[in-house]
PDB file of N, CA and C in Angstrom:
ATOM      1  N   UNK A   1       0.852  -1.179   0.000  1.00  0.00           N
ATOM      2  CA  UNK A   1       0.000   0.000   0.000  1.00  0.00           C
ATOM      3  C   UNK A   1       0.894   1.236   0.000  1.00  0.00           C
ATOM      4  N   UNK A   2       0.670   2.168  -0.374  1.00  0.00           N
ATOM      5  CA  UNK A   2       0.926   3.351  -0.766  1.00  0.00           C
ATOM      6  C   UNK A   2       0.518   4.506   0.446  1.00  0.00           C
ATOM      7  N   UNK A   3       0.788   5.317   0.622  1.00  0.00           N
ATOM      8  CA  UNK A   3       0.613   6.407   1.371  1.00  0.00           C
ATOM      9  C   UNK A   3      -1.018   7.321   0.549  1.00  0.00           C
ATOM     10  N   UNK A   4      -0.468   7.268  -0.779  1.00  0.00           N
ATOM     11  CA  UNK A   4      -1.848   7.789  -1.633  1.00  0.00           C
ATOM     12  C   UNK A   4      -2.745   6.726  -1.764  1.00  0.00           C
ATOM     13  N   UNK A   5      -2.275   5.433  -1.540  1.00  0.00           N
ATOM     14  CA  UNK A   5      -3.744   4.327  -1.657  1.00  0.00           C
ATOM     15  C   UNK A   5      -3.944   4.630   0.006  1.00  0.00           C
ATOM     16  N   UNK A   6      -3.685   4.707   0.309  1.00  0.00           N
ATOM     17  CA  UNK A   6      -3.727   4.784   1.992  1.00  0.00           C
ATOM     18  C   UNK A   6      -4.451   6.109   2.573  1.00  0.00           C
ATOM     19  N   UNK A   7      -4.596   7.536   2.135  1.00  0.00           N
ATOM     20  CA  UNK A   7      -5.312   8.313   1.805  1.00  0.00           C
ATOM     21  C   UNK A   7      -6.566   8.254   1.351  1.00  0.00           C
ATOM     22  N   UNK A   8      -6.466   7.443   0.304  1.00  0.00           N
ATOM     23  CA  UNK A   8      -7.688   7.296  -0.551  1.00  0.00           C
ATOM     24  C   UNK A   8      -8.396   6.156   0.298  1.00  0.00           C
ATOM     25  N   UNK A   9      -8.070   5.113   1.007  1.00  0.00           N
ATOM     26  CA  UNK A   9      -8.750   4.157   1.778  1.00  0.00           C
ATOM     27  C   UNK A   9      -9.130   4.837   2.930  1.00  0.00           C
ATOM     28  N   UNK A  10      -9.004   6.233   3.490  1.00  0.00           N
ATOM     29  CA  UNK A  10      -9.609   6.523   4.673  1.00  0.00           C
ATOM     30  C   UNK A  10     -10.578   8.126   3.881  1.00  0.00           C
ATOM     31  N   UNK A  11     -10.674   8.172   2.958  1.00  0.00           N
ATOM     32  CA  UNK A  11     -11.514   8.517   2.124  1.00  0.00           C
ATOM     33  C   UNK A  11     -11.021  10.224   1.770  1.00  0.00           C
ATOM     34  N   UNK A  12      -9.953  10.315   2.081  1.00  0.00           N
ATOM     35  CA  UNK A  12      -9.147  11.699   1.842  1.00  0.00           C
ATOM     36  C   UNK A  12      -8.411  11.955   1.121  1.00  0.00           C
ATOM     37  N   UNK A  13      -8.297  13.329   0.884  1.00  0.00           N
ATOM     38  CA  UNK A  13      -7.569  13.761  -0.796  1.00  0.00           C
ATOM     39  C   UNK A  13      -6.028  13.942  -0.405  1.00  0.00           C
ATOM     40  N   UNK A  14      -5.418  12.925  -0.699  1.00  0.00           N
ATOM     41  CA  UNK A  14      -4.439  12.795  -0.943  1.00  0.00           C
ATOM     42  C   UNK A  14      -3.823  13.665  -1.703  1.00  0.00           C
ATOM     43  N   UNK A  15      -3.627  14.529  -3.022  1.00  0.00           N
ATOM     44  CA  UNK A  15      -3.400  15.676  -3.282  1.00  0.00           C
ATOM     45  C   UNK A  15      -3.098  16.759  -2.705  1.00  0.00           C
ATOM     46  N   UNK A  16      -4.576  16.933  -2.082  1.00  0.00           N
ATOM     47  CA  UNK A  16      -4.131  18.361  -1.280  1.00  0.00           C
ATOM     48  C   UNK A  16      -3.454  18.341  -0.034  1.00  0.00           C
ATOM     49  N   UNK A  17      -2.891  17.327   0.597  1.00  0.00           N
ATOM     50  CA  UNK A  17      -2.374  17.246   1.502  1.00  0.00           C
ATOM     51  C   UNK A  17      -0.373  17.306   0.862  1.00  0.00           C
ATOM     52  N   UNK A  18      -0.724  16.687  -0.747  1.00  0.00           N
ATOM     53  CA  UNK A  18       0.979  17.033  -0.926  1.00  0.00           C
ATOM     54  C   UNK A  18       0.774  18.394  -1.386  1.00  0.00           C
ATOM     55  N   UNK A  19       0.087  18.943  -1.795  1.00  0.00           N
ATOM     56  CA  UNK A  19       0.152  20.340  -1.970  1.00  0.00           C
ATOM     57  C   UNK A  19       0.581  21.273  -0.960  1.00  0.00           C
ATOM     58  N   UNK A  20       0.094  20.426   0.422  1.00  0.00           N
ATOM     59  CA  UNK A  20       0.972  21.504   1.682  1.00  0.00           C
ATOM     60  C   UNK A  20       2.282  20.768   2.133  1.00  0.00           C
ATOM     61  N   UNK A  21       2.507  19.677   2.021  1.00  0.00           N
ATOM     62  CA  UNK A  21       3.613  19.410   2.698  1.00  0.00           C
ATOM     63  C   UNK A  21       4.650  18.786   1.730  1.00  0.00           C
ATOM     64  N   UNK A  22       4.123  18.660   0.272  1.00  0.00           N
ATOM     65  CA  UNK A  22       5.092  19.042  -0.626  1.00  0.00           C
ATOM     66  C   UNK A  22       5.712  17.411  -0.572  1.00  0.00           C
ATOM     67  N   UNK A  23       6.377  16.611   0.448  1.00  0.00           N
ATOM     68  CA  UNK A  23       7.206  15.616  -0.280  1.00  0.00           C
ATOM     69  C   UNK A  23       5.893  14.421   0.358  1.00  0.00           C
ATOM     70  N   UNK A  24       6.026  13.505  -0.462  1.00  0.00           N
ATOM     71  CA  UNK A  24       5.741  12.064   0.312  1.00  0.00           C
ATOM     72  C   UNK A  24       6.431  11.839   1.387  1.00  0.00           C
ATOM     73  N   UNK A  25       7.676  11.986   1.289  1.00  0.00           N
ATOM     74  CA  UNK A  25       8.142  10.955   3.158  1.00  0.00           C
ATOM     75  C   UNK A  25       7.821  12.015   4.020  1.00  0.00           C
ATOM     76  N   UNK A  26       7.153  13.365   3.504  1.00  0.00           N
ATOM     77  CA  UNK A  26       6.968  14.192   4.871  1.00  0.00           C
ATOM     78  C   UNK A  26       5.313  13.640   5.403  1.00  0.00           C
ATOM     79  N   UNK A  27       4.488  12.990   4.679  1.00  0.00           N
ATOM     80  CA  UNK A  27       3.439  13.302   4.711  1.00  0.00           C
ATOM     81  C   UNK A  27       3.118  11.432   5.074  1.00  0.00           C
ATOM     82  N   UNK A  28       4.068  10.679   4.537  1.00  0.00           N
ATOM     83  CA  UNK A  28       4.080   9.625   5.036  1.00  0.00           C
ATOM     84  C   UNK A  28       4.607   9.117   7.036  1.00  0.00           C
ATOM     85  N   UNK A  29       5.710  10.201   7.184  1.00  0.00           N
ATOM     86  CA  UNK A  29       5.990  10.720   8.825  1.00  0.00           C
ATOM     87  C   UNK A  29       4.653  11.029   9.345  1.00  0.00           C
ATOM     88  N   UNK A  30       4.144  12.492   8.977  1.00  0.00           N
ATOM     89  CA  UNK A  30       3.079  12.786   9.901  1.00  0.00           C
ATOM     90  C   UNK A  30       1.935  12.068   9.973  1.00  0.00           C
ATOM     91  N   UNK A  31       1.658  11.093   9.178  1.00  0.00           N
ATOM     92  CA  UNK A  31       0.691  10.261   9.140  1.00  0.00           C
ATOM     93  C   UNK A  31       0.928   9.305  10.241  1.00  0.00           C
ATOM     94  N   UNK A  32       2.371   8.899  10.086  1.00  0.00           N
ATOM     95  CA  UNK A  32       2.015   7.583  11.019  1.00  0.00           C
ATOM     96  C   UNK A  32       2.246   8.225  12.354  1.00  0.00           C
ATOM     97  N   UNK A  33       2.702   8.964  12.370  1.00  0.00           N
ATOM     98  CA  UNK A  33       2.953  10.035  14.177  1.00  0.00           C
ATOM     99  C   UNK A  33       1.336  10.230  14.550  1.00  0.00           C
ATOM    100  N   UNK A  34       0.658  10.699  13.825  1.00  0.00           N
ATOM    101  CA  UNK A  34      -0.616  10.094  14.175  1.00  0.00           C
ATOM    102  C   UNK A  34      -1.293   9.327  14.618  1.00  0.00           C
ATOM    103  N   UNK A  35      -0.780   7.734  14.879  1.00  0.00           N
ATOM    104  CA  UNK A  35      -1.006   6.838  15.295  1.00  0.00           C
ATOM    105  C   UNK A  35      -0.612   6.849  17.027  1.00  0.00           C
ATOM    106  N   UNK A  36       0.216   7.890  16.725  1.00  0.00           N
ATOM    107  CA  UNK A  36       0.862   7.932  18.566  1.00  0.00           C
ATOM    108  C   UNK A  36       0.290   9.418  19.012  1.00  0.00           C
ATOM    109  N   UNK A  37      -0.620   9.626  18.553  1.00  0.00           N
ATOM    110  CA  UNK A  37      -1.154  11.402  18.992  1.00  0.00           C
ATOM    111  C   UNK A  37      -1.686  10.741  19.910  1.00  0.00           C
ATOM    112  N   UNK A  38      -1.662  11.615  21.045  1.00  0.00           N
ATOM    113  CA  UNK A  38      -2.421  11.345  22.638  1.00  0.00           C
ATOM    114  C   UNK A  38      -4.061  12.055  22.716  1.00  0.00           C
ATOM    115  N   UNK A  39      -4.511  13.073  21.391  1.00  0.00           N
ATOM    116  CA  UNK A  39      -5.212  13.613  21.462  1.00  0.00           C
ATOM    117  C   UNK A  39      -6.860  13.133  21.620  1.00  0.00           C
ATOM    118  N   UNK A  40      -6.969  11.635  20.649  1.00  0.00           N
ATOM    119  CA  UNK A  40      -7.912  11.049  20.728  1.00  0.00           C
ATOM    120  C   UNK A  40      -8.125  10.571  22.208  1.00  0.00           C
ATOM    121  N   UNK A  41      -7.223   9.664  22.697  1.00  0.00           N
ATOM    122  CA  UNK A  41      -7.239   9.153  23.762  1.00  0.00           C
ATOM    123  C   UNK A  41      -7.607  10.092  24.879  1.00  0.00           C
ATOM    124  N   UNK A  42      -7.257  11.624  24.783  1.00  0.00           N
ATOM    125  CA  UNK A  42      -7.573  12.320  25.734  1.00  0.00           C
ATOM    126  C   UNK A  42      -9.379  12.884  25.586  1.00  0.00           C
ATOM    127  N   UNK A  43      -9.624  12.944  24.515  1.00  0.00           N
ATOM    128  CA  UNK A  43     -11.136  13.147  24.564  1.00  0.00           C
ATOM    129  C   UNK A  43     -11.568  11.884  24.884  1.00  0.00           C
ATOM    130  N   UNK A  44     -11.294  10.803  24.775  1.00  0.00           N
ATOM    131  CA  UNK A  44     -12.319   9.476  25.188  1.00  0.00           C
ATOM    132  C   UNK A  44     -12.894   9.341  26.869  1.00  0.00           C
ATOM    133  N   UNK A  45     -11.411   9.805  27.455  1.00  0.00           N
ATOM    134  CA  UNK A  45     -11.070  10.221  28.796  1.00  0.00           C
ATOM    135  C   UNK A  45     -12.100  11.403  29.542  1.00  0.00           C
ATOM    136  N   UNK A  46     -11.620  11.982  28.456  1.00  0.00           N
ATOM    137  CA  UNK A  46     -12.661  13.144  29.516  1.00  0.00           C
ATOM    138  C   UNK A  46     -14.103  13.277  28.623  1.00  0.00           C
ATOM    139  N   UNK A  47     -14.727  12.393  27.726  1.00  0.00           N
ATOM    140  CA  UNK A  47     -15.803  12.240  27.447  1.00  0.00           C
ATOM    141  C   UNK A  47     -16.052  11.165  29.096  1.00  0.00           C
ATOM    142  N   UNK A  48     -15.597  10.356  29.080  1.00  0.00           N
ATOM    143  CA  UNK A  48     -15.972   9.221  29.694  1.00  0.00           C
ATOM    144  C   UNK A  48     -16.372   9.846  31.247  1.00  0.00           C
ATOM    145  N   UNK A  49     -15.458  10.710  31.815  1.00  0.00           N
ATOM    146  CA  UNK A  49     -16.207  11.653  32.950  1.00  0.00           C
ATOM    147  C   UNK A  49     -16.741  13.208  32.674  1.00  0.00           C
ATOM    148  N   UNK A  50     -17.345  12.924  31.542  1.00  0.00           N
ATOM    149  CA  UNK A  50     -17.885  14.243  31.293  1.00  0.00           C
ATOM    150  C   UNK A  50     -17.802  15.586  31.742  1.00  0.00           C
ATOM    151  N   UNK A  51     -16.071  15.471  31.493  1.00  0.00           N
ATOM    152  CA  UNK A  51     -15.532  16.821  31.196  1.00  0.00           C
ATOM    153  C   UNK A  51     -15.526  17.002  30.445  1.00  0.00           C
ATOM    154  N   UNK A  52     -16.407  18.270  30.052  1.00  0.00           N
ATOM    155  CA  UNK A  52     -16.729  18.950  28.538  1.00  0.00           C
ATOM    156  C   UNK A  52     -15.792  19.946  28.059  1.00  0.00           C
ATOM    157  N   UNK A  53     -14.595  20.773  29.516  1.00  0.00           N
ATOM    158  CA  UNK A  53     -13.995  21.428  29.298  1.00  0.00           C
ATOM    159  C   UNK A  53     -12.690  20.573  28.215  1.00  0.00           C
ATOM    160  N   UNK A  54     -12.233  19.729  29.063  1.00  0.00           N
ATOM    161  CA  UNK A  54     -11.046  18.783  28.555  1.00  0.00           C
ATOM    162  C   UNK A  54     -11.711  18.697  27.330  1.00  0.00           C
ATOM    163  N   UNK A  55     -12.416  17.953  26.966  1.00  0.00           N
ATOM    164  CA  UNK A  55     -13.156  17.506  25.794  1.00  0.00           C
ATOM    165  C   UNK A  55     -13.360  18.263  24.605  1.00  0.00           C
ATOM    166  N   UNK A  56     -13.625  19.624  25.226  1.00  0.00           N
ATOM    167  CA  UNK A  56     -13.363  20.624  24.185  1.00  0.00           C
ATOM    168  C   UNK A  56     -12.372  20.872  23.866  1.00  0.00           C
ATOM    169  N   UNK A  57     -11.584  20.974  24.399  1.00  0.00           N
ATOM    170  CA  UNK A  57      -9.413  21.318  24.538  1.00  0.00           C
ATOM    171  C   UNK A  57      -8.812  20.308  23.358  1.00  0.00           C
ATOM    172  N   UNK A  58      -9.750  18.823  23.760  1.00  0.00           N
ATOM    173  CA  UNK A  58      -8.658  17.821  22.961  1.00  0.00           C
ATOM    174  C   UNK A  58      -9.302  17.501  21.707  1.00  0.00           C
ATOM    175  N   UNK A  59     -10.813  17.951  21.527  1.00  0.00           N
ATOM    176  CA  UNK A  59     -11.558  17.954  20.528  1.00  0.00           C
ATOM    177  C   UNK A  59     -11.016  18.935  18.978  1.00  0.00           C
ATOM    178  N   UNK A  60     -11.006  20.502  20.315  1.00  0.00           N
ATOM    179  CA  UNK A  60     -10.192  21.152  19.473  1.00  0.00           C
ATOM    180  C   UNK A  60      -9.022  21.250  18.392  1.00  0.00           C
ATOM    181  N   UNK A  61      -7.987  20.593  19.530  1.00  0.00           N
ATOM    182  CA  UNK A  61      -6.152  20.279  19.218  1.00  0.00           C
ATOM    183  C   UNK A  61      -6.393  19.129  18.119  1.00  0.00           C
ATOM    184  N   UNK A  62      -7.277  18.202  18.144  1.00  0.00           N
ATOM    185  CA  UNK A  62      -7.545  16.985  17.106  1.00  0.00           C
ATOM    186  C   UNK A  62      -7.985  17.666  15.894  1.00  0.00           C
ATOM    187  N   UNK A  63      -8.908  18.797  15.516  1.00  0.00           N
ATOM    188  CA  UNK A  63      -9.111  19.256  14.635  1.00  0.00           C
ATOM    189  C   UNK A  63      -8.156  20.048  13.866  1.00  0.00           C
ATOM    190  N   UNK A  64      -7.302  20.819  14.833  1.00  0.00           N
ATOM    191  CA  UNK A  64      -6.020  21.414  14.044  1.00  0.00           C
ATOM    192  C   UNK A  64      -5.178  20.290  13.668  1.00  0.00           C
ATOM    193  N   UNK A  65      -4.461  18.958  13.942  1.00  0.00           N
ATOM    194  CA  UNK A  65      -3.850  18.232  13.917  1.00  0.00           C
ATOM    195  C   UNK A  65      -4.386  17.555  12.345  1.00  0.00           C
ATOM    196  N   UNK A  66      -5.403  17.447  12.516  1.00  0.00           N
ATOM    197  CA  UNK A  66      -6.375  16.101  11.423  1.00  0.00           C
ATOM    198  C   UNK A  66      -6.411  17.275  10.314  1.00  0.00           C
ATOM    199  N   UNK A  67      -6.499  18.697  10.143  1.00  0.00           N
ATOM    200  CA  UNK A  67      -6.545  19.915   8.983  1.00  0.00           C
ATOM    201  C   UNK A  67      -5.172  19.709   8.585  1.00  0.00           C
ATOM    202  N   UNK A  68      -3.863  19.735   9.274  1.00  0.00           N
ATOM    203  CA  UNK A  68      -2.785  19.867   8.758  1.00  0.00           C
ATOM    204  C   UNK A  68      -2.291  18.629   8.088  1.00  0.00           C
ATOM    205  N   UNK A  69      -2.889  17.284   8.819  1.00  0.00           N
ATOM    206  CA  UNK A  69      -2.311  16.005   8.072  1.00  0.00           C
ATOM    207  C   UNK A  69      -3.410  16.084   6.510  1.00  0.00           C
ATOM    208  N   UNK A  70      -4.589  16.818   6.086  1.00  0.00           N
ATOM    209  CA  UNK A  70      -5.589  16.494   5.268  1.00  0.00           C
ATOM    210  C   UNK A  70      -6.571  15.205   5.602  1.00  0.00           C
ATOM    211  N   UNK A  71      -6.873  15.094   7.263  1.00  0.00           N
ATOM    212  CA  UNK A  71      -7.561  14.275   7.408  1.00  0.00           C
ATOM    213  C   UNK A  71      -9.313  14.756   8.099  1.00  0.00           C
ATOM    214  N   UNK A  72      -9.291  15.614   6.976  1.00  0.00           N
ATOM    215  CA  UNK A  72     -10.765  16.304   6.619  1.00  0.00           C
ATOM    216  C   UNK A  72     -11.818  15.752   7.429  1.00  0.00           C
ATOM    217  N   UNK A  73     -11.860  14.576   6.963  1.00  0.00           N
ATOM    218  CA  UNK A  73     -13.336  13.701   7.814  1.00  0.00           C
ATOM    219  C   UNK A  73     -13.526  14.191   9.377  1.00  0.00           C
ATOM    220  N   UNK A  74     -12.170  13.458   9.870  1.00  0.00           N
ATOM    221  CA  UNK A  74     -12.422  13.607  11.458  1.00  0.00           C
ATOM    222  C   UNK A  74     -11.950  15.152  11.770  1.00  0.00           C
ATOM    223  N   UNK A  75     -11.080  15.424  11.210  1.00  0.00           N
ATOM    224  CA  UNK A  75     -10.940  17.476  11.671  1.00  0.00           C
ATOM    225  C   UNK A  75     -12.260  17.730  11.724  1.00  0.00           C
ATOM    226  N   UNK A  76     -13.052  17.465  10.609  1.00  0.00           N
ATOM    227  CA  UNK A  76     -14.727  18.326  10.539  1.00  0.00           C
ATOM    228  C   UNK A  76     -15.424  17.868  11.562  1.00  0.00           C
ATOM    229  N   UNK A  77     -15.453  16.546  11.726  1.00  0.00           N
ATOM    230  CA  UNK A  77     -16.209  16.404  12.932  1.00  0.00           C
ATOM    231  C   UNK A  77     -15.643  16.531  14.205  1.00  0.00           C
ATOM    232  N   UNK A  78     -14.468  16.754  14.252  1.00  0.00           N
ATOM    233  CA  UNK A  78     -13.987  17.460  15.631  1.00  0.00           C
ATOM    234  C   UNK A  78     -13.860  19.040  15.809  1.00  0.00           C
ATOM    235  N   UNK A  79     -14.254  19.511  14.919  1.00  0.00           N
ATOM    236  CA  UNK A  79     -14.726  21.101  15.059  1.00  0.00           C
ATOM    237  C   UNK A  79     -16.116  20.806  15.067  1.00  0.00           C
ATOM    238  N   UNK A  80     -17.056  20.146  14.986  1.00  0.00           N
ATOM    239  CA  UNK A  80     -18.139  20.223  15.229  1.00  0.00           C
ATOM    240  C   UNK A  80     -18.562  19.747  16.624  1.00  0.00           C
ATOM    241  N   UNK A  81     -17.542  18.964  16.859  1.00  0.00           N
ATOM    242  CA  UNK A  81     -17.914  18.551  18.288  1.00  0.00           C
ATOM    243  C   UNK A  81     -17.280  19.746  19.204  1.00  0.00           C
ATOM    244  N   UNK A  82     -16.498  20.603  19.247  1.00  0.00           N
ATOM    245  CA  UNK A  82     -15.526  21.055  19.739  1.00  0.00           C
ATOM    246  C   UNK A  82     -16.950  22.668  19.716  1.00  0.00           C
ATOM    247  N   UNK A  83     -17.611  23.063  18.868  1.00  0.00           N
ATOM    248  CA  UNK A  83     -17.795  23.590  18.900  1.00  0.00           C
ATOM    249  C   UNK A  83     -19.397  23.415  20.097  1.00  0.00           C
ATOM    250  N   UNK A  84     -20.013  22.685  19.677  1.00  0.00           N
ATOM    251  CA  UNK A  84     -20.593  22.113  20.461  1.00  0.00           C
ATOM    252  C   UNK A  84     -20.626  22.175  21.484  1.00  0.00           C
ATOM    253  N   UNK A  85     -19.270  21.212  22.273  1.00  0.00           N
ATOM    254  CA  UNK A  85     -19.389  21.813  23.659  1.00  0.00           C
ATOM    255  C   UNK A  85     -18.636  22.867  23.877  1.00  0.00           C
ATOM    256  N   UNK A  86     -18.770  24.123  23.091  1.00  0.00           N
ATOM    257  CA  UNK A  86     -18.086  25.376  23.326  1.00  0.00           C
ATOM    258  C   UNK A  86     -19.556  26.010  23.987  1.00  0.00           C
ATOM    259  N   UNK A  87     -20.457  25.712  23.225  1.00  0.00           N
ATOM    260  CA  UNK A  87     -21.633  26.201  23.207  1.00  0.00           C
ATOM    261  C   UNK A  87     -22.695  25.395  23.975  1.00  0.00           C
ATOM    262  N   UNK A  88     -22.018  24.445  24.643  1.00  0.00           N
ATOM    263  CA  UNK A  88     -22.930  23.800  26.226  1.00  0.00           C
ATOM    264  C   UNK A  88     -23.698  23.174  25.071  1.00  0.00           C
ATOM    265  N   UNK A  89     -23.466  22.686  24.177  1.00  0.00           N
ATOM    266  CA  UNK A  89     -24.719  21.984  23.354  1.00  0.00           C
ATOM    267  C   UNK A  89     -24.612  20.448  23.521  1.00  0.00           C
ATOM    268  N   UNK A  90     -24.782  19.510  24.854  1.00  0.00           N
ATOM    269  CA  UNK A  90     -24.039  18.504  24.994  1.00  0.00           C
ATOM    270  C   UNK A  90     -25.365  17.177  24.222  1.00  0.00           C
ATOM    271  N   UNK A  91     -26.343  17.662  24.001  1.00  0.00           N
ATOM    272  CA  UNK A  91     -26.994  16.712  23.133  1.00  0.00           C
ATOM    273  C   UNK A  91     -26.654  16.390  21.686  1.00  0.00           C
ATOM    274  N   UNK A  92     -26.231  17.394  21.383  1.00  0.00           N
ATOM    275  CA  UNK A  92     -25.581  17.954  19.982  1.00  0.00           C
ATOM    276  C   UNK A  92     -24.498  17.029  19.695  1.00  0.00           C
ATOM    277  N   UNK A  93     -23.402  17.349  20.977  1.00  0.00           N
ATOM    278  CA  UNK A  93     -22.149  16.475  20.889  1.00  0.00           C
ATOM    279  C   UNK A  93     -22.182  15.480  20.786  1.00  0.00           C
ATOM    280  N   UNK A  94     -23.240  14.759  21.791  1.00  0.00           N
ATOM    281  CA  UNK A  94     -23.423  13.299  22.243  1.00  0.00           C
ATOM    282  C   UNK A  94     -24.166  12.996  20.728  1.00  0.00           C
ATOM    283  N   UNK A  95     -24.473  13.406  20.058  1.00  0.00           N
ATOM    284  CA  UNK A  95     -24.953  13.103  18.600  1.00  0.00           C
ATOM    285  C   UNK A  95     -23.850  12.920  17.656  1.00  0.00           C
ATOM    286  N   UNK A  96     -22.984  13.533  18.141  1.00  0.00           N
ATOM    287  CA  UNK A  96     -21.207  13.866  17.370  1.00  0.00           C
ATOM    288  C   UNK A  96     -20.486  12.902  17.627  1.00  0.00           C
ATOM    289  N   UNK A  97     -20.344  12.972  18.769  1.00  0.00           N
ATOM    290  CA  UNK A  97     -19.078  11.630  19.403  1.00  0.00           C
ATOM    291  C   UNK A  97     -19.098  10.229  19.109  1.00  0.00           C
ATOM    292  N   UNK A  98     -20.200   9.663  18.584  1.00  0.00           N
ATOM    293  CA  UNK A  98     -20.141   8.202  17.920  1.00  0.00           C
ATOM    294  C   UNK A  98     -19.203   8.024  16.619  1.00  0.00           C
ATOM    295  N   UNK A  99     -19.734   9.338  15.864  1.00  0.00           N
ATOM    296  CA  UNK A  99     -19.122   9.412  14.578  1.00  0.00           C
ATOM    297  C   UNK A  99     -17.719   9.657  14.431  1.00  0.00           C
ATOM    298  N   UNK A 100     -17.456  10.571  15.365  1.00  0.00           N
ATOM    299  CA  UNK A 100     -16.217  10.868  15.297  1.00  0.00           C
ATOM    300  C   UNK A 100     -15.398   9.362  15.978  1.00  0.00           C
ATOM    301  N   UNK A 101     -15.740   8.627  16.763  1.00  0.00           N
ATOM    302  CA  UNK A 101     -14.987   7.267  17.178  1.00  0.00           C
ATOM    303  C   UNK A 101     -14.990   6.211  15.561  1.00  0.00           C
ATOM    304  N   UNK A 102     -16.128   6.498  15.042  1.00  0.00           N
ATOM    305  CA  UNK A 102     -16.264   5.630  14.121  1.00  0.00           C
ATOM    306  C   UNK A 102     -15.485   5.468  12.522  1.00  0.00           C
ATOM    307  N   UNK A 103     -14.948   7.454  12.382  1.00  0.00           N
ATOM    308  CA  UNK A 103     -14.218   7.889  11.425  1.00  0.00           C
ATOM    309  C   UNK A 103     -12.625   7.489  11.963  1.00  0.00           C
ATOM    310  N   UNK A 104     -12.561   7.556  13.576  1.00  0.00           N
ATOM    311  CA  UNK A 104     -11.262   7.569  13.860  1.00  0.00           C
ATOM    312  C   UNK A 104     -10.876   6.007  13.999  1.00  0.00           C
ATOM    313  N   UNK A 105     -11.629   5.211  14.085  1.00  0.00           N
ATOM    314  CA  UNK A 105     -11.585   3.620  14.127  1.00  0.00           C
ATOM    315  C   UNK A 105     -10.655   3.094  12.885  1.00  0.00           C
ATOM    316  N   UNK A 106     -11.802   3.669  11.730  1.00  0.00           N
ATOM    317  CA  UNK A 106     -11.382   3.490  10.076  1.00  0.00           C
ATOM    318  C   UNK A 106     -10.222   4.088  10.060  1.00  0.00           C
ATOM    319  N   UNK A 107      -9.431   5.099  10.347  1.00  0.00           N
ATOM    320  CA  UNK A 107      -8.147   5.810  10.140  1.00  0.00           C
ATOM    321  C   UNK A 107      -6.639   5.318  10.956  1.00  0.00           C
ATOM    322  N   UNK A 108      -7.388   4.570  11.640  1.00  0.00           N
ATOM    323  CA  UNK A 108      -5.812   4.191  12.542  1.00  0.00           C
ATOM    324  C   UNK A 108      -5.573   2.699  11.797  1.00  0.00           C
ATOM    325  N   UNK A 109      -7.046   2.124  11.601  1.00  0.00           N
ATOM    326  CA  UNK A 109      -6.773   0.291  10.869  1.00  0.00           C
ATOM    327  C   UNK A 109      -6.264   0.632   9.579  1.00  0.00           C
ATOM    328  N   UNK A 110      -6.691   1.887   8.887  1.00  0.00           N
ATOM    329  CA  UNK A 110      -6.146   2.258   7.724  1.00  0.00           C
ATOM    330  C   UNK A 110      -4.365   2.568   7.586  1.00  0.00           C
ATOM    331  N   UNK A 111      -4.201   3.553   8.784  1.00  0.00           N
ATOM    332  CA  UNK A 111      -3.192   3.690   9.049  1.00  0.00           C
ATOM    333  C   UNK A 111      -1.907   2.506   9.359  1.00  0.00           C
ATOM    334  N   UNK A 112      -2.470   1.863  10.118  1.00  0.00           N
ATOM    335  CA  UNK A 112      -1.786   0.536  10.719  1.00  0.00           C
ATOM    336  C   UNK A 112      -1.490  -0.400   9.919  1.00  0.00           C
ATOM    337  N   UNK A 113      -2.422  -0.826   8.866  1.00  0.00           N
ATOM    338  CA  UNK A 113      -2.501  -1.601   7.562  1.00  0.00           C
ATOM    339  C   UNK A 113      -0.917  -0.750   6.673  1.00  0.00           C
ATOM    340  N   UNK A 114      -1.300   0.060   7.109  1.00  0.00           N
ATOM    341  CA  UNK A 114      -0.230   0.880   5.417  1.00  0.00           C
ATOM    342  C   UNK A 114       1.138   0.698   6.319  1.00  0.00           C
ATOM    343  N   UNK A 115       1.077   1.068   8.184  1.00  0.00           N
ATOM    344  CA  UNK A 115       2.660   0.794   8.471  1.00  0.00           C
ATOM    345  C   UNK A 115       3.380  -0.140   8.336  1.00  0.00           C
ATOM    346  N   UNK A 116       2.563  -1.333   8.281  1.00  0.00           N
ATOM    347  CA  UNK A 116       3.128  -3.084   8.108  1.00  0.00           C
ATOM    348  C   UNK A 116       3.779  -2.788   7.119  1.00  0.00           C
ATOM    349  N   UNK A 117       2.915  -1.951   5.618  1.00  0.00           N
ATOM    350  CA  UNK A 117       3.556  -2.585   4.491  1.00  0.00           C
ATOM    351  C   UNK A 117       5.340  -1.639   4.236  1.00  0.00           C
ATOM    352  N   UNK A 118       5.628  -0.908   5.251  1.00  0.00           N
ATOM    353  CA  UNK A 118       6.992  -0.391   5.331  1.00  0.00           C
ATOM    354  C   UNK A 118       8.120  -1.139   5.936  1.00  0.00           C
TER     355      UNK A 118
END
């Protein structure tokens, strides 16, 4: 697998992501450093004791992180969740937070699949 089949299997434009970071092995690095971001793990955490503050913090930091790698899907839905509980909207979120586990599920097996093949 490829870094661009590997893109394209977690349903993201591979393109515009070399358009910002310009080489493959840069974009093949930040991808798999992704796999070791603490950020998910920290919203699961403070979803799980419903800290909305934390939750917003790591919701947030996941959305800047997932914009710069071009991993569109879950950035969007972590600004939507992020915004959410900016705005005490915790029914809203709790409508959010499945999806966003479910986009981030597909992206790490995606991810993990493509590190073997290195």
């Amino acid at each position: 697998m490829t870094i661009k089949e590997c893109y394209e299997a977690m349903g993201e434009n591979y393109n515009e992501v070399l358009t910002r970071l310009q080489l493959e092995k840069l974009i093949v690095k930040y991808a798999l450093k992704f796999l070791d971001d603490p950020n998910y793990g920290m919203l699961v955490e403070a979803w799980k004791e419903k800290d909305y503050e934390a939750a917003y913090r790591a919701s947030h930091t996941l959305k800047g992180i997932c914009s710069n790698l071009g991993f569109s899907k879950l950035g969007s839905m972590s600004a939507n969740l992020a915004d959410a509980l900016k705005e005490n909207k915790i029914e809203q979120a709790e409508a959010i937070f499945p999806e966003i586990e479910g986009i981030y599920s597909n992206m790490i097996s995606v991810l993990t699949e493509f590190q073997k093949t290195l």
